[in-house]
Protein backbone atom coordinates (compact mmCIF):
# COMPACT_ATOMS: atom_id res chain seq x y z
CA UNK A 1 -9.19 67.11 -39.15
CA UNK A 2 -12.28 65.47 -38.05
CA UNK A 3 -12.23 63.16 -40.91
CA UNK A 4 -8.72 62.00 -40.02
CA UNK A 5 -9.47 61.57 -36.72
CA UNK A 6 -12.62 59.38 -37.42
CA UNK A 7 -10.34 57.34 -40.10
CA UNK A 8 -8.14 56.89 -37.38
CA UNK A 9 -10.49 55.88 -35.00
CA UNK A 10 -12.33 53.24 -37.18
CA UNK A 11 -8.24 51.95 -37.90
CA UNK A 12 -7.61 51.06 -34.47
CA UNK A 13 -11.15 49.54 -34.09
CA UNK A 14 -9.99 47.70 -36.71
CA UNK A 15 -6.88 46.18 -35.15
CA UNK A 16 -8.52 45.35 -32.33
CA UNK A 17 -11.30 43.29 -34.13
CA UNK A 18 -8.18 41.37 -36.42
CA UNK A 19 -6.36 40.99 -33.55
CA UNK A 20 -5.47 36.95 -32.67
CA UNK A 21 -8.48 34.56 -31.76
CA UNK A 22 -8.87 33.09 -28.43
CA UNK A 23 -7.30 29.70 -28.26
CA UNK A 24 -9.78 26.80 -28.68
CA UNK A 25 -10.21 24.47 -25.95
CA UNK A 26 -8.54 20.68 -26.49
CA UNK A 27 -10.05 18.74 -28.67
CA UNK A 28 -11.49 21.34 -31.51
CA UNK A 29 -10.53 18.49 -34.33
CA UNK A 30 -9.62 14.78 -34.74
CA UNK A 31 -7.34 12.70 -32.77
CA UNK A 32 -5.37 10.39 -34.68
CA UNK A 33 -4.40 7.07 -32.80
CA UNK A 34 -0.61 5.34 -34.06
CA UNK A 35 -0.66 2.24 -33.86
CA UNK A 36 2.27 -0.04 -34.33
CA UNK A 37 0.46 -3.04 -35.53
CA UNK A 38 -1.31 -3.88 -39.24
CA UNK A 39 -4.47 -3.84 -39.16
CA UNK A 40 -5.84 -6.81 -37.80
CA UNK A 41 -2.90 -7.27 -34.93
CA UNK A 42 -3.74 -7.01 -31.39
CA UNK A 43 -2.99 -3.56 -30.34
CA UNK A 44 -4.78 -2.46 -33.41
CA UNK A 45 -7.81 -4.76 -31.99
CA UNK A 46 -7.19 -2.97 -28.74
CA UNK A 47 -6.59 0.48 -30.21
CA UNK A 48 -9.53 0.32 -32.38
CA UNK A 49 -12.22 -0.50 -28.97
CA UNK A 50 -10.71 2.68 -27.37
CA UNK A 51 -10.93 4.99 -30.15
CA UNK A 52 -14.55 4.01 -30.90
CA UNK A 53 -15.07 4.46 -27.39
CA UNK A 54 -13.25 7.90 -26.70
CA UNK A 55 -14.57 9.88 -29.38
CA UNK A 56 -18.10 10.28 -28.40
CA UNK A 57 -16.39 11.48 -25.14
CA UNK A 58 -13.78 13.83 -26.59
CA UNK A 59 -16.44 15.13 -29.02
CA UNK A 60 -14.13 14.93 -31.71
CA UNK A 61 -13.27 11.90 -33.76
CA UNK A 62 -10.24 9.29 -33.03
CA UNK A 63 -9.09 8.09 -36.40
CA UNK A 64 -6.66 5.18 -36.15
CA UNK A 65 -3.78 5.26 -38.42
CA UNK A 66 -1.80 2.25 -38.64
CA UNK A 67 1.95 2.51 -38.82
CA UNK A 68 3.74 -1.14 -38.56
CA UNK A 69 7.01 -2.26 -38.79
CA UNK A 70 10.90 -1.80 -37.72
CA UNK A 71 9.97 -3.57 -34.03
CA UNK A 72 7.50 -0.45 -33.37
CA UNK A 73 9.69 2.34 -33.72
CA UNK A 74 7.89 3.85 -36.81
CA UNK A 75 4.85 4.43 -35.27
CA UNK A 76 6.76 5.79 -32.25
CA UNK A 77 8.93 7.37 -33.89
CA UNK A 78 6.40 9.21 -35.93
CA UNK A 79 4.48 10.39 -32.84
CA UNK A 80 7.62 11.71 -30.86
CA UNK A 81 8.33 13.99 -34.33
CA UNK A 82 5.03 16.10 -34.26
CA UNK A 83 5.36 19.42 -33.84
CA UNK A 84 3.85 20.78 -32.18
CA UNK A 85 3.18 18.62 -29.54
CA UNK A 86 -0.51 19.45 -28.93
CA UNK A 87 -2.27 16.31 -28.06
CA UNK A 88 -3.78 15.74 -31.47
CA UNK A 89 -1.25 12.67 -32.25
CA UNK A 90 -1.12 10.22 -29.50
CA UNK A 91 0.27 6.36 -29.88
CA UNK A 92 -1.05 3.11 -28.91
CA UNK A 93 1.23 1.58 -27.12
CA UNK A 94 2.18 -2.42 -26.44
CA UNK A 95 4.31 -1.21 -23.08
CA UNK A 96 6.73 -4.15 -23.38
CA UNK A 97 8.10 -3.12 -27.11
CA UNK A 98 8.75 0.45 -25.79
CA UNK A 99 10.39 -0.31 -22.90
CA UNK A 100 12.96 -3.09 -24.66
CA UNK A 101 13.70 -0.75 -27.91
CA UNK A 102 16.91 0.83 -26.38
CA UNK A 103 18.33 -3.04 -25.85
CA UNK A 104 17.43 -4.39 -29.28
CA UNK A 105 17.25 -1.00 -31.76
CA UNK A 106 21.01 0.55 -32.95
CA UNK A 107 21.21 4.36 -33.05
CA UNK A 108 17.51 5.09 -31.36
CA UNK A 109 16.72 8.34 -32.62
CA UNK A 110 14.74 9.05 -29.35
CA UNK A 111 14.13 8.04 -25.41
CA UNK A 112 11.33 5.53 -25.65
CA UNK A 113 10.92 7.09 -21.43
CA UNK A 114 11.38 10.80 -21.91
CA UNK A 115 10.28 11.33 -24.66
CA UNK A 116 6.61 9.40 -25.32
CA UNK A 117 5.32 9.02 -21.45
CA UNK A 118 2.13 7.49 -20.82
CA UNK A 119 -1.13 8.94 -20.45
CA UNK A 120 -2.72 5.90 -19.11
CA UNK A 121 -2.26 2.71 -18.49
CA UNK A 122 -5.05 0.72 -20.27
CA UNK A 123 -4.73 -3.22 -19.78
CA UNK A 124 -3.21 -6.25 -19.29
CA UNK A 125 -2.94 -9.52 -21.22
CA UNK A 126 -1.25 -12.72 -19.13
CA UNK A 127 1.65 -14.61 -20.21
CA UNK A 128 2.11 -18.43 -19.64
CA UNK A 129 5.16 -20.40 -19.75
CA UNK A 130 4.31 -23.75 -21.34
CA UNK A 131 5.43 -27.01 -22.65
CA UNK A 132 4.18 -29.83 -24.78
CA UNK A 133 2.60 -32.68 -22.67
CA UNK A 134 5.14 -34.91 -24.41
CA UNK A 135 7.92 -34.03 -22.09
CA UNK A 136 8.30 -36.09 -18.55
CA UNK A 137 7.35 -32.85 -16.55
CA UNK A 138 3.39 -32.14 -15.50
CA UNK A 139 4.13 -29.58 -13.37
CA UNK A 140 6.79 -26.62 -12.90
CA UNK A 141 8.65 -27.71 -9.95
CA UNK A 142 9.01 -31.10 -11.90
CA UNK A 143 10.21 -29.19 -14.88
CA UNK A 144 12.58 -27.11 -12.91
CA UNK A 145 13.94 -31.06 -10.98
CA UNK A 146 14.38 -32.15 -14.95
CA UNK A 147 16.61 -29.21 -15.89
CA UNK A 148 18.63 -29.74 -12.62
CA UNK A 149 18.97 -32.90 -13.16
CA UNK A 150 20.12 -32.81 -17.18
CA UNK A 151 22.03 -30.04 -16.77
CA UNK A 152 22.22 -28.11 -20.66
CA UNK A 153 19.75 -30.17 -22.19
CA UNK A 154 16.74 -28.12 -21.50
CA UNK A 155 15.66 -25.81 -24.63
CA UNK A 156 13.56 -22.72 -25.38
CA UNK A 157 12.41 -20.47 -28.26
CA UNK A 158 10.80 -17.26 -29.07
CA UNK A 159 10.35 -14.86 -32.02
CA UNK A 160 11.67 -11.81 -30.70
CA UNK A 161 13.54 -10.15 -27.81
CA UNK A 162 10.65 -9.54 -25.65
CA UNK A 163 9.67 -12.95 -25.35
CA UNK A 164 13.26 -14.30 -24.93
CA UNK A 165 13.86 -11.47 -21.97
CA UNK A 166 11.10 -12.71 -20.23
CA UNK A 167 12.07 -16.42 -20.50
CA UNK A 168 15.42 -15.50 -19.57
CA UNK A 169 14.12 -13.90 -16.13
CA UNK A 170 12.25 -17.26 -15.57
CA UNK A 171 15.24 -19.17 -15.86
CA UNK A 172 17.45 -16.83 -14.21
CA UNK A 173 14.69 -17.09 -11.28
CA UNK A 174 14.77 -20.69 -10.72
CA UNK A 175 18.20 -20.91 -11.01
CA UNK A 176 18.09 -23.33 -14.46
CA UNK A 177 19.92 -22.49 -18.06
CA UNK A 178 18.43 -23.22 -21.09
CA UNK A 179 19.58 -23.22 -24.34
CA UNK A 180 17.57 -20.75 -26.81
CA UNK A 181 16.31 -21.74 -30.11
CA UNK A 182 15.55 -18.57 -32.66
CA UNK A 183 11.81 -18.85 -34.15
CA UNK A 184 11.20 -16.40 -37.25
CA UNK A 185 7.26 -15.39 -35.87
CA UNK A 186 4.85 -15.87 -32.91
CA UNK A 187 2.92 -19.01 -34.95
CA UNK A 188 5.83 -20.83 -35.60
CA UNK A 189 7.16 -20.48 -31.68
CA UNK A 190 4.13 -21.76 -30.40
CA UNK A 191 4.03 -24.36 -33.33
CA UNK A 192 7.17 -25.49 -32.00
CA UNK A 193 6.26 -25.96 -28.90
CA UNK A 194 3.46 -27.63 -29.38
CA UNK A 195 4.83 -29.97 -31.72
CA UNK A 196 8.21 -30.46 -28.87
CA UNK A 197 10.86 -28.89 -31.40
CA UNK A 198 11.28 -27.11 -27.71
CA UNK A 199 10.92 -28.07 -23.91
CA UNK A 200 9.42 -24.65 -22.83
CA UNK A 201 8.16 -21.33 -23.83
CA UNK A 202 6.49 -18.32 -23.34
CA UNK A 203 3.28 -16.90 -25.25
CA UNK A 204 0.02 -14.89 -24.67
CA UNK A 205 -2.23 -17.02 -22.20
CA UNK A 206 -4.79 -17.06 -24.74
CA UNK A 207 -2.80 -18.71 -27.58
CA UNK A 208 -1.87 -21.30 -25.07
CA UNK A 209 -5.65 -22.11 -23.66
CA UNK A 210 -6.28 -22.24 -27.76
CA UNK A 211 -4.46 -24.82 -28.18
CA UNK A 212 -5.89 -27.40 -25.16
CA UNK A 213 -4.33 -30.73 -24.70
CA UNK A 214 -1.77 -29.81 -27.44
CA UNK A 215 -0.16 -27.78 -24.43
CA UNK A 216 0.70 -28.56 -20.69
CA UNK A 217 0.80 -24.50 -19.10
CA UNK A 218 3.22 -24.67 -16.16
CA UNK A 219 2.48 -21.01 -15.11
CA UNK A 220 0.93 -17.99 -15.76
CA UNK A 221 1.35 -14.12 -14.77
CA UNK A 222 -1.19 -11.98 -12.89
CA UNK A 223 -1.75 -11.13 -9.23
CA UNK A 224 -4.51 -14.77 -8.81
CA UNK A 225 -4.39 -18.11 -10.42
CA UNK A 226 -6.89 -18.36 -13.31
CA UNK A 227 -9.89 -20.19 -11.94
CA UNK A 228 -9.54 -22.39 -15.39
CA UNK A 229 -6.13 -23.95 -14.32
CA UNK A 230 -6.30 -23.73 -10.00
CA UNK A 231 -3.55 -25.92 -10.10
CA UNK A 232 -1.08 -23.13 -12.15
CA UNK A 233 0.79 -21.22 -10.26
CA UNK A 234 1.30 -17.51 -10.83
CA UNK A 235 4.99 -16.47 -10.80
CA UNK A 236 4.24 -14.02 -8.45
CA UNK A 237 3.43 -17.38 -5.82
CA UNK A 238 7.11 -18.62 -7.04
CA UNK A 239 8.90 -15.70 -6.45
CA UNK A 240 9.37 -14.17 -9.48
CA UNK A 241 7.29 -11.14 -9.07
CA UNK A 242 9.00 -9.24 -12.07
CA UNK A 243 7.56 -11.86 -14.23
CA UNK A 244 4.59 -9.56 -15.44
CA UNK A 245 2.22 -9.78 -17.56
CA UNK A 246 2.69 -7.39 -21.07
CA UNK A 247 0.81 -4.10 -21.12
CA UNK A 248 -1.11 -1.95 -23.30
CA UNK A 249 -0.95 2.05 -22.54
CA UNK A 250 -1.56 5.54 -24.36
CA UNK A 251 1.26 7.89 -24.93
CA UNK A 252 1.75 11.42 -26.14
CA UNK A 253 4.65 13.57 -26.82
CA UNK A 254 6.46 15.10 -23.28
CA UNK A 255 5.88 18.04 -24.71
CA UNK A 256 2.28 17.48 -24.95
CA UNK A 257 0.18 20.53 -22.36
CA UNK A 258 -1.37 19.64 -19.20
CA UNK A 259 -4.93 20.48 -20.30
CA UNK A 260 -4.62 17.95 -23.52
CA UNK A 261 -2.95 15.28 -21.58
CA UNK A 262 -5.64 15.97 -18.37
CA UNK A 263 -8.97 15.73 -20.57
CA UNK A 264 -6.82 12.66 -22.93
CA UNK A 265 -6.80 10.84 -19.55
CA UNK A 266 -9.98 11.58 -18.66
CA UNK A 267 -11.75 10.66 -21.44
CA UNK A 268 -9.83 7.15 -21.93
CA UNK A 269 -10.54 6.09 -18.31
CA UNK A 270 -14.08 6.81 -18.73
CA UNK A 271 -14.22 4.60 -22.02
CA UNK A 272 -12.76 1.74 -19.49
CA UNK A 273 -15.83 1.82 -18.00
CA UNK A 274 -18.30 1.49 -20.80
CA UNK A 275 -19.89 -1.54 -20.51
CA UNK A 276 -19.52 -2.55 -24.31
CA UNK A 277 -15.36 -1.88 -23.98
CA UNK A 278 -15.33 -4.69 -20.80
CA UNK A 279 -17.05 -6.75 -22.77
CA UNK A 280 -14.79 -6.71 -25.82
CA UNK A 281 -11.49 -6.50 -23.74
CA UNK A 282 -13.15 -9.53 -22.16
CA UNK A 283 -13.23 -11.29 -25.18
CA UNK A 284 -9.56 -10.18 -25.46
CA UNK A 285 -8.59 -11.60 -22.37
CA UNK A 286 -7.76 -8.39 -21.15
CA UNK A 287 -8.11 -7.24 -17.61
CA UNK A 288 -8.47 -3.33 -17.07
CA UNK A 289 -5.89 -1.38 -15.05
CA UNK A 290 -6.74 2.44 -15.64
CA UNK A 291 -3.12 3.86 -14.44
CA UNK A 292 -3.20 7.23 -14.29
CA UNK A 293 0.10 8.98 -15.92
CA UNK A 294 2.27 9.41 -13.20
CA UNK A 295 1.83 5.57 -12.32
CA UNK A 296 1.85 4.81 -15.87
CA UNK A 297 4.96 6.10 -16.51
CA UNK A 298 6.56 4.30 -13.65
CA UNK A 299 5.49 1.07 -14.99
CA UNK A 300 7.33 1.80 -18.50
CA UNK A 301 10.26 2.69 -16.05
CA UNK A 302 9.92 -0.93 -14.01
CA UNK A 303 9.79 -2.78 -17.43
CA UNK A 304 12.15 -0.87 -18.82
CA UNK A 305 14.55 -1.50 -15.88
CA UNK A 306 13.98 -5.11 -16.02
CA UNK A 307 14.15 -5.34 -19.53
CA UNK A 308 17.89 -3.71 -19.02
CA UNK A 309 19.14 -6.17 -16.13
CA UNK A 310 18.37 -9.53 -18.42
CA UNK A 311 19.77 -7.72 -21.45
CA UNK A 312 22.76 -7.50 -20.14
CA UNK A 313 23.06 -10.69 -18.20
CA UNK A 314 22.49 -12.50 -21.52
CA UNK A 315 24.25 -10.38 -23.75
CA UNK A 316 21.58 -8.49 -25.88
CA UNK A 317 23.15 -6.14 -28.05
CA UNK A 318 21.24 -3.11 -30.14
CA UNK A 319 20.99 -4.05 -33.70
């Protein structure tokens, strides 16, 4: 009886000592960073700077795991899927191609908003609308008297939907029409413009100061002029305050938990201050914005929002 009762005993001592493990605290192994770009592109530039910068802080390594192709939604895609949601796979985020994806992708398999909110809101780059310095104009209000005056003559191009939205809200703003000419990448837009295959366009405001005298910039996004150009206006000065610039951002899964997406914030605003990450996003012409999530998210929703209204005015249709 004894014996039984000491087998019995050491039994239940054992059950308690297999029992389940305490969980461990967030992060306890890599991070892997999506990013939507090839290597080389600018959010993996971008992503690459942050994930250098975050792991020292996370303790845990940030390996970034490129994923391009089908306008983003690969990458995003493959981040929304994980299961489970446990802060572990996070995407890099250009804010602009998440926002426009339910306006240019057919049968989305998930809600770009719901479904892959923001963590933070890392940066901004500026946009400039610009034209060769063959055409009559030198400023914008002259360019905007031209297309008045020659009424349908006035051209445009872009590469994608993103950029043609936006140029569609700057026409729509000043009350001008413009016919739009399809470009098959980013070089060959700009090319075009340069070379005045097209009156206007819109493009990163460091491909435009790249290519000097081969451009005129009539005006550029952001909250001040730049002190390079005084004389270009922001279109926040001209009214068009919707007119923003594009945005980078972190995003996990909704169902991602608090503590994960708490210390994933945490750690990726204190990388923004690292002296060495100013310096590169410097060199990237990138100026810092450290939204937390909840305003973060309600930046996807503005873009998203505008992104919607032009769609629809010009007849964008999911493909």
């Amino acid at each position: 009886m004894a014996r039984r009762t000491t087998v019995l005993l050491l039994f239940a001592l054992g059950l308690v000592t297999a029992g389940p493990a305490a969980p461990q605290a967030f992060p306890s192994k890599p991070v892997r960073l999506i990013v939507g770009d090839a290597p080389g592109g600018s959010a993996d530039l971008v992503g690459r700077v942050m994930a250098t910068a975050m792991a020292p802080i996370l303790g845990q390594p940030v390996v970034v795991e490129n994923k391009p192709g089908a306008g983003y939604t690969i990458a995003f895609g493959h981040v929304t899927k994980q299961v489970p949601a446990d802060g572990y796979t996070i995407a890099f985020v250009f804010v602009q191609s998440l926002a426009v994806l339910p306006f240019t992708i057919k049968d989305l398999r998930f809600d770009p908003l719901k479904d892959l909110p923001p963590f933070i809101g890392l940066a901004q780059a500026r946009l400039a609308l610009s034209s060769s310095p063959r055409r009559p104009w030198k400023n914008i209000q002259e360019m905007i008297a031209h297309a008045k005056a020659n009424p349908g003559k006035l051209t445009y191009g872009s590469n994608g939907p993103i950029a043609r939205v936006v140029t569609e809200a700057i026409l729509k703003g000043f009350g001008i029409e413009a016919l739009y000419v399809p470009f098959s990448s980013g070089s060959l837009a700009v090319q075009g413009l340069a070379q005045a295959q097209v009156d206007i366009g819109i493009s990163g405001l460091p491909i435009a100061m790249s290519l000097g005298d081969n451009l005129r910039i009539l005006a550029a996004t952001g909250a001040k002029r730049l002190t390079a150009y005084p004389d270009v206006p922001t279109f926040a000065e001209l009214g068009l305050g919707k007119v923003r610039s594009i945005s980078y951002s972190m995003n996990a899964p909704a169902a991602t938990p608090k503590e994960a997406v708490t210390k994933l914030y945490a750690a990726t605003s204190r990388a923004l201050t690292q002296p060495e990450v100013r310096e590169r996003f410097a060199k990237l012409f990138l100026e810092t914005t450290d939204l937390p999530p909840e305003a973060a998210a309600r930046e996807l929703a503005e873009e998203a929002s505008f992104y919607a209204e032009i769609a629809r005015d010009i007849g964008l249709r999911p493909e």
